[in-house]
N, C-alpha and C. Protein backbone atom coordinates (compact mmCIF):
# COMPACT_ATOMS: atom_id res chain seq x y z
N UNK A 1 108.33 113.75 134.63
CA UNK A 1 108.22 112.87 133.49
C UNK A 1 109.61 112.31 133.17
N UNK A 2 109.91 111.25 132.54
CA UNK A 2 110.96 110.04 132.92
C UNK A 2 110.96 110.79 130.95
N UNK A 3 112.71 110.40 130.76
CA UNK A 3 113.23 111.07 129.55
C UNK A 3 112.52 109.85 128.36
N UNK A 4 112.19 108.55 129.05
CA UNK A 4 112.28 107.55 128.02
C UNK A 4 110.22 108.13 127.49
N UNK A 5 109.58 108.66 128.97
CA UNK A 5 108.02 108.88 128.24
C UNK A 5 108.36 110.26 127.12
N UNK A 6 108.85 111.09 126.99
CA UNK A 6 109.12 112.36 126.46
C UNK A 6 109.39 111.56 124.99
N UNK A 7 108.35 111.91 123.77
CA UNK A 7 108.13 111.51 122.58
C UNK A 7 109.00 112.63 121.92
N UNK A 8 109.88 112.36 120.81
CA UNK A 8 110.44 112.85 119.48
C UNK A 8 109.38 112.86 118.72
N UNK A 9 109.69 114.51 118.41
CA UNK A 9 108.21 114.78 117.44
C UNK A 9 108.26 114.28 116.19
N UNK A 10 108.54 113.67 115.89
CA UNK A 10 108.14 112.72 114.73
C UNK A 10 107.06 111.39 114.94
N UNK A 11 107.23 110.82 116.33
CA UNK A 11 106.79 110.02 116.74
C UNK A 11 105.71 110.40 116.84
N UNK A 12 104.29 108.86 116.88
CA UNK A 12 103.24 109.38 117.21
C UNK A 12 103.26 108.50 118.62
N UNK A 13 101.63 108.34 119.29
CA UNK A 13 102.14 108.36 120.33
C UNK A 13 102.53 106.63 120.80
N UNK A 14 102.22 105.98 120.25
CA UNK A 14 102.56 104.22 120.57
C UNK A 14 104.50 104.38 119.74
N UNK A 15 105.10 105.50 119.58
CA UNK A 15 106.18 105.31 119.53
C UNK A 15 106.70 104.87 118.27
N UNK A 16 105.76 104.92 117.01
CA UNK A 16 105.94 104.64 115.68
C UNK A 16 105.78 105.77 115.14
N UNK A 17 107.08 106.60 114.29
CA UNK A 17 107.28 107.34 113.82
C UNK A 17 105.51 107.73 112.73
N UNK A 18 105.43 108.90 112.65
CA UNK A 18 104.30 110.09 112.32
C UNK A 18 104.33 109.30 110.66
N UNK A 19 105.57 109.03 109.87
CA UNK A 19 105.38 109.06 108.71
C UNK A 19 105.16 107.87 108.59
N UNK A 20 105.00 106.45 109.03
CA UNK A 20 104.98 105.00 109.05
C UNK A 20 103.63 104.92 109.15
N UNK A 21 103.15 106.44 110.62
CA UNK A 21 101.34 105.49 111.18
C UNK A 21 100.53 106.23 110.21
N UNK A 22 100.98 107.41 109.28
CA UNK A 22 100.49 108.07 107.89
C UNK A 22 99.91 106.72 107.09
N UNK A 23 101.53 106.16 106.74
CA UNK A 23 101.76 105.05 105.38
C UNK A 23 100.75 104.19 105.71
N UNK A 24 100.63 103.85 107.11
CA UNK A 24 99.51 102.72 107.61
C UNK A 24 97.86 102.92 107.43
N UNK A 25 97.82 104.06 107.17
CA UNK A 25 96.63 104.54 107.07
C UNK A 25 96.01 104.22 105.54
N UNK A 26 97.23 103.77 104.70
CA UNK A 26 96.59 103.71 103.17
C UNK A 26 96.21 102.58 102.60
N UNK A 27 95.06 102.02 102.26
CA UNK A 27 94.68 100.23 102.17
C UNK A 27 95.30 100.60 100.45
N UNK A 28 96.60 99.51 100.54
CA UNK A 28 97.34 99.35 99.60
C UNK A 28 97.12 97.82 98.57
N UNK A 29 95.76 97.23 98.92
CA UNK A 29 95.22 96.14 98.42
C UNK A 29 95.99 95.02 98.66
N UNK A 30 96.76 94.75 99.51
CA UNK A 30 97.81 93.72 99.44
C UNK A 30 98.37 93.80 100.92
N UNK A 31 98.83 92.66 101.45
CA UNK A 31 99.38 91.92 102.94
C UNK A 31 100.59 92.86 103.00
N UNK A 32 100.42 93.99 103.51
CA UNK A 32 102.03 94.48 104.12
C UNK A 32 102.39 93.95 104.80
N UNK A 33 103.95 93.45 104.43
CA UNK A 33 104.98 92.59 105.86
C UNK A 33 105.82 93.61 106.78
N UNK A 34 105.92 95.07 106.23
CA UNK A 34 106.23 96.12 107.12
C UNK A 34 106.46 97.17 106.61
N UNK A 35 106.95 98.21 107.49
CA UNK A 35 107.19 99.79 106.65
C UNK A 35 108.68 100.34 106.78
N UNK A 36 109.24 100.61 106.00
CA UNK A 36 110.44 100.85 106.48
C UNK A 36 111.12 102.08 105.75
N UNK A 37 112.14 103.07 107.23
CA UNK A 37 112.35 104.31 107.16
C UNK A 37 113.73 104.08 106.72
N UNK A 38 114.29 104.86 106.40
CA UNK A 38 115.53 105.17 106.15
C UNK A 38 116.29 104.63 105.31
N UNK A 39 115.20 104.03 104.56
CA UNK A 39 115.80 102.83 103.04
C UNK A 39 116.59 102.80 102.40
N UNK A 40 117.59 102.26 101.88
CA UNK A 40 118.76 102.37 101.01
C UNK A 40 118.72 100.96 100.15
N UNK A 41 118.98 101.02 99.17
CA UNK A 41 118.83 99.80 97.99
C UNK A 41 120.00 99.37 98.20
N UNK A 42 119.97 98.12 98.20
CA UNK A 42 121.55 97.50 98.37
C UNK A 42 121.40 95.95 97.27
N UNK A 43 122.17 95.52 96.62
CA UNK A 43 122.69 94.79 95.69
C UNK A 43 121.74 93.76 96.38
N UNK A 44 121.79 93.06 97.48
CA UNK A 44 121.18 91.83 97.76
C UNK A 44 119.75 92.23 98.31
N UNK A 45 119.47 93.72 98.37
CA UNK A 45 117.92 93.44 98.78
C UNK A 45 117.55 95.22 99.25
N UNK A 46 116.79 95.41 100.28
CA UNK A 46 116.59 97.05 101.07
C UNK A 46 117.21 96.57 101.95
N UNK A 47 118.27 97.86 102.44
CA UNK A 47 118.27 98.36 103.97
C UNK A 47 117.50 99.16 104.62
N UNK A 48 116.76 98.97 105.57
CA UNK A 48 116.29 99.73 105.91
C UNK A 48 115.88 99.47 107.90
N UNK A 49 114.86 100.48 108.41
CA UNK A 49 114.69 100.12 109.70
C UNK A 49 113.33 99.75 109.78
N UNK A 50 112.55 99.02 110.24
CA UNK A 50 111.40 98.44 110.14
C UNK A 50 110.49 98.83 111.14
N UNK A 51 109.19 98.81 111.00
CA UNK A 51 108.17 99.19 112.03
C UNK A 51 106.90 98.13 111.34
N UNK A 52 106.21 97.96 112.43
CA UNK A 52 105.18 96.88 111.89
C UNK A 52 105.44 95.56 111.49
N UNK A 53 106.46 94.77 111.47
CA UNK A 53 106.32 93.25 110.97
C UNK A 53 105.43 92.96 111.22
N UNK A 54 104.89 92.43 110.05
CA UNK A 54 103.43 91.41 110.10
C UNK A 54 103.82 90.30 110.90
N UNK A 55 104.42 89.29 110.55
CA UNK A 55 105.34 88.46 110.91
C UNK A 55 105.56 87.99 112.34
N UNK A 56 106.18 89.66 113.60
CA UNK A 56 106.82 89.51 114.58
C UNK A 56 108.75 89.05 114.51
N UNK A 57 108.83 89.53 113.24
CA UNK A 57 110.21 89.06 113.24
C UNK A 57 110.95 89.55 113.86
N UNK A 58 111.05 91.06 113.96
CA UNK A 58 111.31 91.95 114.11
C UNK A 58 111.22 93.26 115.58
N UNK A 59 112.09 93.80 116.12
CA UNK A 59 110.81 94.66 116.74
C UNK A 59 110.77 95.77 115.94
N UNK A 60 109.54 96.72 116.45
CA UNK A 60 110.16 98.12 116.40
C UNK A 60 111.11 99.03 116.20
N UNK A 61 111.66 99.34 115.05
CA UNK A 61 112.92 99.96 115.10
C UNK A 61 114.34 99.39 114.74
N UNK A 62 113.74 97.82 114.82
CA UNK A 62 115.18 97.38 113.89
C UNK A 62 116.19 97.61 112.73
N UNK A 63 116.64 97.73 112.44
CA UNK A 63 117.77 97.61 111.28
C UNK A 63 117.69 96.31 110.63
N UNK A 64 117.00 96.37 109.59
CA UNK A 64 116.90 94.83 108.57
C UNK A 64 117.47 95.24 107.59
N UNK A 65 118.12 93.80 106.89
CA UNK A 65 118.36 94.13 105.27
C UNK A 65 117.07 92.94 104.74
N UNK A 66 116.53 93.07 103.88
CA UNK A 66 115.57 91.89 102.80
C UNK A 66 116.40 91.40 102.47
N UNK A 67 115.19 90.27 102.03
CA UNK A 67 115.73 89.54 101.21
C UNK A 67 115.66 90.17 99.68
N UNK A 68 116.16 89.58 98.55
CA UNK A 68 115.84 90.04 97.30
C UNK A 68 114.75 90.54 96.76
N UNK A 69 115.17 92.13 95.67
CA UNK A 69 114.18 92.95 95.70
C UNK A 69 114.24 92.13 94.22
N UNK A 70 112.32 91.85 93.70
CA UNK A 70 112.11 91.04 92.87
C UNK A 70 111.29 92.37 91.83
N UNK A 71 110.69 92.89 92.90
CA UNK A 71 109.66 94.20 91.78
C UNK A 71 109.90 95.61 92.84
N UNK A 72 108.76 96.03 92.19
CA UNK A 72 108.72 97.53 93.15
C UNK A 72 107.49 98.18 92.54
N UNK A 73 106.64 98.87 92.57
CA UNK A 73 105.77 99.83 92.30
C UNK A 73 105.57 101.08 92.71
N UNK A 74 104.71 102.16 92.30
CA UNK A 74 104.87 102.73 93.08
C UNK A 74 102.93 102.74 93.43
N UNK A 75 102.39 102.97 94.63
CA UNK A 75 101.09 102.69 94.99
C UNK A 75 100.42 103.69 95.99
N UNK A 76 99.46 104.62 95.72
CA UNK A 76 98.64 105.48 95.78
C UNK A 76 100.38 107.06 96.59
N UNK A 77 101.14 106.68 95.82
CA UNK A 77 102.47 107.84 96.39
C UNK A 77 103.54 107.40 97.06
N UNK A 78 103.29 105.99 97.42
CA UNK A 78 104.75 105.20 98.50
C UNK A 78 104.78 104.08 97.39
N UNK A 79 106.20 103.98 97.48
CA UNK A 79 107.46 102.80 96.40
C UNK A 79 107.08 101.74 97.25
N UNK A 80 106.21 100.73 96.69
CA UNK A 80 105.89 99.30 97.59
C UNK A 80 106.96 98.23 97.12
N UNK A 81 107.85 98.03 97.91
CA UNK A 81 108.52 96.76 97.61
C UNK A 81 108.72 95.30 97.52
N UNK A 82 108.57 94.45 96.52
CA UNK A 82 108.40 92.66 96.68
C UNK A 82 109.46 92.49 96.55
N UNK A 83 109.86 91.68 97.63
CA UNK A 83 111.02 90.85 97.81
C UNK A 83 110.39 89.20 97.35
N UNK A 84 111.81 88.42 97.84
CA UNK A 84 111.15 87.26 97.76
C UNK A 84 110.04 86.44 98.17
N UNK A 85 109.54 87.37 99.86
CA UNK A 85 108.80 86.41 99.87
C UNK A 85 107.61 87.75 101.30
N UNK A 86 108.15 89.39 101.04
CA UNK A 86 107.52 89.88 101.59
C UNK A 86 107.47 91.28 101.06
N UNK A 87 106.50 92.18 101.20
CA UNK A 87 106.11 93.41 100.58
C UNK A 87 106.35 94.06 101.64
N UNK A 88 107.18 95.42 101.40
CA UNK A 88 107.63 96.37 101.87
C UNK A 88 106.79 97.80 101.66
N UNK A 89 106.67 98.71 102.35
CA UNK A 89 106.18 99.82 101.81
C UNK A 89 107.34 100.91 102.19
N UNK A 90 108.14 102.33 101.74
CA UNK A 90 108.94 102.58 102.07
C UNK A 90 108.44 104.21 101.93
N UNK A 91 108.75 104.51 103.24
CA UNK A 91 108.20 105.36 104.03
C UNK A 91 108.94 107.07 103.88
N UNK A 92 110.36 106.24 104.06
CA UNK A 92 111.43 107.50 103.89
C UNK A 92 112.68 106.75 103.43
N UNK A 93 113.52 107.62 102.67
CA UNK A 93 114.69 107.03 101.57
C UNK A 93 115.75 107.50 102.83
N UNK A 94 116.92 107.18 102.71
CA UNK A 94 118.33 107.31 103.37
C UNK A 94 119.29 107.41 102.67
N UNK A 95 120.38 108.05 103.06
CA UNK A 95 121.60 108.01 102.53
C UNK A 95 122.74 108.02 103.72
N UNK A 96 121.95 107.66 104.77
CA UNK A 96 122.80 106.84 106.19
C UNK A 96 123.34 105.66 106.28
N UNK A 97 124.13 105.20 105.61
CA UNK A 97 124.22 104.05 105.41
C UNK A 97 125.21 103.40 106.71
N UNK A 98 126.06 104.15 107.20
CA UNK A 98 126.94 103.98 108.54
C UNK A 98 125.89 103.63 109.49
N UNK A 99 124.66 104.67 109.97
CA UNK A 99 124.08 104.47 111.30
C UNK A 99 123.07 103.24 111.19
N UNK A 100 123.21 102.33 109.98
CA UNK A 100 122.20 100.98 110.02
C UNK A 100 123.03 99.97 110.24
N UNK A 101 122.65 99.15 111.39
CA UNK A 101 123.54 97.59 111.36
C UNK A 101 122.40 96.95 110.93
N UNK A 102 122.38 95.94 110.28
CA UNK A 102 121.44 94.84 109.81
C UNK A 102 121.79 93.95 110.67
N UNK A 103 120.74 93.02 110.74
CA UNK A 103 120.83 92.04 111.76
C UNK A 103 120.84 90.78 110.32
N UNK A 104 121.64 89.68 110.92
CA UNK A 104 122.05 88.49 109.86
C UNK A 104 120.71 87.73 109.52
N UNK A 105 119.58 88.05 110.21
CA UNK A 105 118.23 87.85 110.01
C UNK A 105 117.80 87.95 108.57
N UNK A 106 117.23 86.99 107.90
CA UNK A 106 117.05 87.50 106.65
C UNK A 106 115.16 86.71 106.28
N UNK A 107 115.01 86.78 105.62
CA UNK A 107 113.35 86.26 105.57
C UNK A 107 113.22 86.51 103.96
């Protein structure tokens, strides 16, 4: 078996972390634009790493920052986030703020 098939147990098996394909499981009444781990609030919006773009903006595993956080809720146990112009659901909080590069990508 090749090191890249060998799954991190967190992962499920299409390679999206255990706690994201959980979050996905919950009909949150509203268009999720993605889920994102390792979140950190930052002045101009979330940092965080993304799984699921609705979109395709994104892949798997990126490092995004949002755009501006406008609201927030919290919805059936996960902090759903509205930005300007997309809803976040946030999966797991961070205080990694070194191991995220954001990409200048913004939406």
């Amino acid at each position: 078996m090749l090191n890249s098939e060998v799954l991190h147990p967190t992962q499920a098996l299409d390679g999206i972390p255990k706690i994201v394909a959980k979050a996905m499981q919950v009909d949150f009444d509203a268009q999720i634009s993605g889920y994102l781990i390792c979140a950190i609030p930052d002045p101009q919006g979330m940092i965080g790493v993304i799984y699921v773009d609705d979109r395709g903006r994104f892949a798997n595993g990126s490092s995004i920052r949002t755009s501006r956080v406008v609201a927030s809720s919290i919805i059936k146990g996960y902090v759903v986030v509205e930005t300007l112009n997309s809803l976040y659901v946030i999966c797991s909080w961070s205080g990694c703020k070194q191991y995220l590069y954001p990409s200048r990508a913004r939406h």
